[in-house]
Every structure is written in structure tokens, then in C-alpha cells.
N, C-alpha and C. Protein backbone atom coordinates (compact mmCIF):
# COMPACT_ATOMS: atom_id res chain seq x y z
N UNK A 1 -45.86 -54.02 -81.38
CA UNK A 1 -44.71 -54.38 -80.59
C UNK A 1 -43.76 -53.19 -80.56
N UNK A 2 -43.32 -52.69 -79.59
CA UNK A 2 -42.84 -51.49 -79.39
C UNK A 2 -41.37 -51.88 -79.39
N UNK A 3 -40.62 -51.32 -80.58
CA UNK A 3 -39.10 -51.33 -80.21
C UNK A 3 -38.32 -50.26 -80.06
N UNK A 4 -37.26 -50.12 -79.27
CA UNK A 4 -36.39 -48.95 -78.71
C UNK A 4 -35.31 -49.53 -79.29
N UNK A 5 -33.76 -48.39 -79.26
CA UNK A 5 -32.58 -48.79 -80.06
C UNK A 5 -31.75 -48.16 -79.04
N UNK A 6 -30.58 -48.35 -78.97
CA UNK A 6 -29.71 -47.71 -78.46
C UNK A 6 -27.99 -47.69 -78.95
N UNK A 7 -27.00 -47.46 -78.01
CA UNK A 7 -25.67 -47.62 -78.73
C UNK A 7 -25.12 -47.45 -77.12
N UNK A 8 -23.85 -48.12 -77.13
CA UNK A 8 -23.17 -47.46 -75.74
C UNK A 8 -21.69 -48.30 -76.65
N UNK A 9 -20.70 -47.98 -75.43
CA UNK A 9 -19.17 -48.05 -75.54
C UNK A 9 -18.66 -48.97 -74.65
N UNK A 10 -18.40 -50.15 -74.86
CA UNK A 10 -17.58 -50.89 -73.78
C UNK A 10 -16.51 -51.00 -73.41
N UNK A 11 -16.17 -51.33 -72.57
CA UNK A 11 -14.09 -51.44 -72.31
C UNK A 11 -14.24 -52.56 -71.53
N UNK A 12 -13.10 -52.53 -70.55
CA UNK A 12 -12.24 -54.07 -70.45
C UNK A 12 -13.27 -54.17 -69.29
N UNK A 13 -14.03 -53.53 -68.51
CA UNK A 13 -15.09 -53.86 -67.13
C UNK A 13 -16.46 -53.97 -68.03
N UNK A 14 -16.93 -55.02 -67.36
CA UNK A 14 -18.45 -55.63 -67.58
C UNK A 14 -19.49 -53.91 -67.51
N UNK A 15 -19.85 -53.99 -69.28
CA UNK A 15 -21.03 -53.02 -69.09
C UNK A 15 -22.63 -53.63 -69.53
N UNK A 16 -23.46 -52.85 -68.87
CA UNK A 16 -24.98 -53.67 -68.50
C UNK A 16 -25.36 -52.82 -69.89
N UNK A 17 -25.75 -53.60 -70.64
CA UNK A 17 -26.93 -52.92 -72.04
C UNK A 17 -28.18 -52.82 -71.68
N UNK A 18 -28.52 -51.71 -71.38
CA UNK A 18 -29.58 -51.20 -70.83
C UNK A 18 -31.05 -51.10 -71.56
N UNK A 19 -31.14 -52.80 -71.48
CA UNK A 19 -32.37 -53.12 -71.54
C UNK A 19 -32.78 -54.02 -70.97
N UNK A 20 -34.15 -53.46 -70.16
CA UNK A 20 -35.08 -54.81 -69.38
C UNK A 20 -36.36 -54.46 -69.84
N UNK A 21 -37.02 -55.41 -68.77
CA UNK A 21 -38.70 -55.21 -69.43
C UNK A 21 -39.74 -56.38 -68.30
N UNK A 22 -40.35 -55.73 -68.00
CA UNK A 22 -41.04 -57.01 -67.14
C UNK A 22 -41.98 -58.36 -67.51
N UNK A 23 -41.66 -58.15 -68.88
CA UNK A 23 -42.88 -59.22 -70.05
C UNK A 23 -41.42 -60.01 -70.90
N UNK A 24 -41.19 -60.77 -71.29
CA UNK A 24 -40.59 -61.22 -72.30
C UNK A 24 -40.05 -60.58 -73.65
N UNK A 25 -39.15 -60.38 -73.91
CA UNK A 25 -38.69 -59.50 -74.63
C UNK A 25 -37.13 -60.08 -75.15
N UNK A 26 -37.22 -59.64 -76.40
CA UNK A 26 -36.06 -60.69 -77.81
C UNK A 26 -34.97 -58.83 -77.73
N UNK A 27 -34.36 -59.35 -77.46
CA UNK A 27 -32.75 -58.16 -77.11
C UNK A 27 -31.94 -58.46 -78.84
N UNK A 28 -31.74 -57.78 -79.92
CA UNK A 28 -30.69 -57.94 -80.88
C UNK A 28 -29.48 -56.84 -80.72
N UNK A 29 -28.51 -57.58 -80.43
CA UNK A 29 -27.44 -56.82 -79.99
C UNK A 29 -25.74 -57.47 -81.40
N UNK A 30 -25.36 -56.07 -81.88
CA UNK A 30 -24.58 -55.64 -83.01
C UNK A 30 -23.05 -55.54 -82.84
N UNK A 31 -22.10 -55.89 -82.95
CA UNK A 31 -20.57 -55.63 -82.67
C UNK A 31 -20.44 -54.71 -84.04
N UNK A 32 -20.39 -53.54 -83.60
CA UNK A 32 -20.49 -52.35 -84.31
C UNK A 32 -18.92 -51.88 -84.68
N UNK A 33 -17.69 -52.86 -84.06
CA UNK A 33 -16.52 -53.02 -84.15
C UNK A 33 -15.98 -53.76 -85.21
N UNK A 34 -15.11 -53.33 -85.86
CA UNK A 34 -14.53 -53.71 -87.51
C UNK A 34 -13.33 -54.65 -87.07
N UNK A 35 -12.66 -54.55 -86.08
CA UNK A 35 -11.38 -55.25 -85.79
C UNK A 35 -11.10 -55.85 -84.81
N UNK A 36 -12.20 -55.75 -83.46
CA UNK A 36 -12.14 -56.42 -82.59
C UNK A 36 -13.75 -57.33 -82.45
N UNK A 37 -13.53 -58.22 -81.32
CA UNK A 37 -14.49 -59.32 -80.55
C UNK A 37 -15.33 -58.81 -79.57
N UNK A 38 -16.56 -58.88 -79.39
CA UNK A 38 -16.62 -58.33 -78.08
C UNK A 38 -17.46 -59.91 -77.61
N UNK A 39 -17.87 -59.55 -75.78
CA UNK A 39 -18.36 -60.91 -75.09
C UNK A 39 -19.15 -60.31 -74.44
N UNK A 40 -20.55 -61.63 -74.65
CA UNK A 40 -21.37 -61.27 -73.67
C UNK A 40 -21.67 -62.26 -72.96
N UNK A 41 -22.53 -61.75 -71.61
CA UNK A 41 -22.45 -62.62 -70.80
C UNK A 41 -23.32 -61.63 -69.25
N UNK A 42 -22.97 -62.60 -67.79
CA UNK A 42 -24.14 -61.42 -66.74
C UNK A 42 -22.79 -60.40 -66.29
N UNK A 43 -23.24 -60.22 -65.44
CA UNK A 43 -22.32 -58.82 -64.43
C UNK A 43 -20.84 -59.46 -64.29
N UNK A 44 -20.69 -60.64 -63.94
CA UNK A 44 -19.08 -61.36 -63.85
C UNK A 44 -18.44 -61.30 -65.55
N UNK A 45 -18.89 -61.13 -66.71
CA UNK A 45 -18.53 -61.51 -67.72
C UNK A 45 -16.99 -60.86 -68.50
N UNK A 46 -16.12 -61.83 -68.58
CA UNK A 46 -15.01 -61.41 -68.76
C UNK A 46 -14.33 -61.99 -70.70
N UNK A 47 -13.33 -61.81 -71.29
CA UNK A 47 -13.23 -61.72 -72.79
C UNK A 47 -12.28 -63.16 -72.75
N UNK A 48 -12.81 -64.17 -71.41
CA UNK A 48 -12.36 -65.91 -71.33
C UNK A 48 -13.77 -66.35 -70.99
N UNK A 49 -14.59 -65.94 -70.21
CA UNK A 49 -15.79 -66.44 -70.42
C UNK A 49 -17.15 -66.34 -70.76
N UNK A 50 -17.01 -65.00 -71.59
CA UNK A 50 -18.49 -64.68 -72.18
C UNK A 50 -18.54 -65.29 -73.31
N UNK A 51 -19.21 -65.10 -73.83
CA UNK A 51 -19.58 -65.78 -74.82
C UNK A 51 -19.59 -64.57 -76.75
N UNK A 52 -18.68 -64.83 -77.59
CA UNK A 52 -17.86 -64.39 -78.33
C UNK A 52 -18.76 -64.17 -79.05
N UNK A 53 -18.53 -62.32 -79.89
CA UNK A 53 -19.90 -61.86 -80.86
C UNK A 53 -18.47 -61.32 -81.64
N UNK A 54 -18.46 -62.24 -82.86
CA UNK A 54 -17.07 -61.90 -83.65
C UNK A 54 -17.49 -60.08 -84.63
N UNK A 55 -16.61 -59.76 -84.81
CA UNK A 55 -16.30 -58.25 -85.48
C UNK A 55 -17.62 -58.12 -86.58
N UNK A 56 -18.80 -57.38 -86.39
CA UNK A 56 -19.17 -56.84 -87.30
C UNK A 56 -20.48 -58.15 -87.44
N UNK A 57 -20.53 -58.74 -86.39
CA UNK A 57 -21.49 -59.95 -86.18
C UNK A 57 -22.87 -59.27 -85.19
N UNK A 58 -24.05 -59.87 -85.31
CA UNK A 58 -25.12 -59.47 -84.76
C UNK A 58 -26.26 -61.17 -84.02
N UNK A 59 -26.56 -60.73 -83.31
CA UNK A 59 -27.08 -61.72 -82.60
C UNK A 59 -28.75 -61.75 -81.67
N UNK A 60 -29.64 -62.37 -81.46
CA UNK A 60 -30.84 -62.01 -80.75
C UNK A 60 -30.67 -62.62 -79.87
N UNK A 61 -31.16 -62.45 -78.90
CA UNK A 61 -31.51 -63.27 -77.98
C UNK A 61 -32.80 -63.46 -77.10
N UNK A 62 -33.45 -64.02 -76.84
CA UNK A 62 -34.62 -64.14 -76.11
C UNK A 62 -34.43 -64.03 -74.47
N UNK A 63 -35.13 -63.11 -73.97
CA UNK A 63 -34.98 -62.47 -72.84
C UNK A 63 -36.17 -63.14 -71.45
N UNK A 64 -35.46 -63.33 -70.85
CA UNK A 64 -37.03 -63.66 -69.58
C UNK A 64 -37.04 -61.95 -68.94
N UNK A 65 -38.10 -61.95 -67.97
CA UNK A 65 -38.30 -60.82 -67.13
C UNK A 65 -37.52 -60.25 -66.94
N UNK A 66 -36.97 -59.39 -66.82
CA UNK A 66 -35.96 -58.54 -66.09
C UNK A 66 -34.21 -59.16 -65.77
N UNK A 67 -34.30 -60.26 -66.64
CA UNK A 67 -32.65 -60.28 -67.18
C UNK A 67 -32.03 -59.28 -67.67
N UNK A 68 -31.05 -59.09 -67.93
CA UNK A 68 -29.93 -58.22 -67.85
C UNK A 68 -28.84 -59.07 -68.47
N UNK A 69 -28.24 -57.98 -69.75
CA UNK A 69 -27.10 -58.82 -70.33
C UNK A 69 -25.66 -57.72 -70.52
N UNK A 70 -24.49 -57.85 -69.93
CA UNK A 70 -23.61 -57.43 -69.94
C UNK A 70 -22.48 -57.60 -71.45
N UNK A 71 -21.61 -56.50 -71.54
CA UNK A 71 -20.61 -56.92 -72.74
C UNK A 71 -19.51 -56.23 -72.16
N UNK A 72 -18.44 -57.01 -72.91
CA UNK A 72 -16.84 -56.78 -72.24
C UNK A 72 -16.06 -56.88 -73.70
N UNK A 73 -14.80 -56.11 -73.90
CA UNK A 73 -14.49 -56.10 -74.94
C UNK A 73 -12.77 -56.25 -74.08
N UNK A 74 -11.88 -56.25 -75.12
CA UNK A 74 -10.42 -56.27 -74.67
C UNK A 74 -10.08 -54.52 -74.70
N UNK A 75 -10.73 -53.77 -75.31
CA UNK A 75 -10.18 -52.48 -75.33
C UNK A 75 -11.10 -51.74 -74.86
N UNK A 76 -10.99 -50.13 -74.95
CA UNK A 76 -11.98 -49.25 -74.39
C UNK A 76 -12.65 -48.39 -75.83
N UNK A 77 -13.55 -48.19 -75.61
CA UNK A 77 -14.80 -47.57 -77.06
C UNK A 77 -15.05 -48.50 -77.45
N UNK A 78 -15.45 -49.49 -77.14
CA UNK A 78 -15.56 -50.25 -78.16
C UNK A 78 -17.40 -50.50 -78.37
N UNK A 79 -17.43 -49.76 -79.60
CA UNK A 79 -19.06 -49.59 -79.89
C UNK A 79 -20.12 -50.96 -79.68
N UNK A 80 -21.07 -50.56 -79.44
CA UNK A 80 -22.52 -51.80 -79.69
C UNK A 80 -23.84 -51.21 -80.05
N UNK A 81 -24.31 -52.02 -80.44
CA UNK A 81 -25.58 -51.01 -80.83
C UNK A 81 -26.48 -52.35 -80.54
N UNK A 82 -27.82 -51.89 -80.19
CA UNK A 82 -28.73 -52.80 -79.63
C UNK A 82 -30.43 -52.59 -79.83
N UNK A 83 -31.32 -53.81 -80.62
CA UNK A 83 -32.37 -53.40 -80.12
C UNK A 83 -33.28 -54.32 -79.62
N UNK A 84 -34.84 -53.91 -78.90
CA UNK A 84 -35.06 -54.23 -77.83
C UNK A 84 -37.03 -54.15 -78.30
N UNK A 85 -36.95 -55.78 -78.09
CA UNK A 85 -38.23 -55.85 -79.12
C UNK A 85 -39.53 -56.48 -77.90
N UNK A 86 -40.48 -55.56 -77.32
CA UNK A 86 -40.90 -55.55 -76.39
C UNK A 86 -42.30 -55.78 -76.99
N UNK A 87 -43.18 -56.84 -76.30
CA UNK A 87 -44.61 -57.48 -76.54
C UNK A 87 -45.43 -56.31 -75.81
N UNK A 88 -44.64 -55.70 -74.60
CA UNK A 88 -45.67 -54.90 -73.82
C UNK A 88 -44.86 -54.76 -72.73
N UNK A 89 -44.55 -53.73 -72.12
CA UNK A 89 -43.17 -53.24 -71.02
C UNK A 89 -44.30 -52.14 -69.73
């Protein structure tokens, strides 16, 4: 099972964590942030309706085809780190 890692920076506009895959694939994504919340959620996702990954919290999620999952934070830098656990891509 082939896994890739990454890291990016979010701020107050919806950013896409850049991972897809055309097979089914489990996404674990990290709030790499000590003092703030961040939210996830699709391309509309805002820090009232995504869905809350508290400070220093980590989470999986199970992925269909070529979903796409966005994160929004209240501030700007605000770290994530992510990985991306692929059956076959």
C-alpha cells in the first residue's frame, strides 16, 4: 500500500489538501497547530460549518474516488500535515 505525506498552510479561504486517487483511499489529516482549531469540510467550507479538528488533534478519513477535502482555519499559516494511504492510484 503506497503512502505519500505532505504539509501545507491554511488561512481564512478554503484550501484543497492535495490528495486524490482514483481507487479508494483512507486520507489522515493532523492540526499541526498548538493554539488554534482548524475545519474541514468541500470547497464552500468555512470555521461555522466545517467540521472542527481541535489543536494538536488528528483524524482519518475514508475517501471515495476522487473526493477532495478542503481546510479553513481562523488565521493565516496555519500548519497541517497529511497522509494518504493508497490500495493502488
Amino acid at each position: 500500500m503506497p503512502i505519500s505525506s505532505g504539509q501545507i498552510a491554511v488561512g481564512t479561504a478554503a484550501t484543497l489538501i492535495d490528495a486524490t486517487c482514483v481507487m479508494p483511499f483512507e486520507l489522515e489529516v493532523h492540526n499541526d497547530d498548538n493554539t488554534d482549531d482548524m475545519f474541514l469540510g468541500g470547497p464552500d467550507v468555512t470555521t461555522t460549518n466545517g467540521m472542527r479538528v481541535n489543536k494538536l488533534e488528528q483524524l482519518r478519513i475514508s475517501m471515495n474516488p476522487l473526493d477532495k477535502l478542503y481546510a479553513v482555519s481562523s488565521k493565516t499559516g496555519h500548519n497541517v500535515s497529511f497522509l494518504v494511504f493508497r490500495k493502488s492510484c
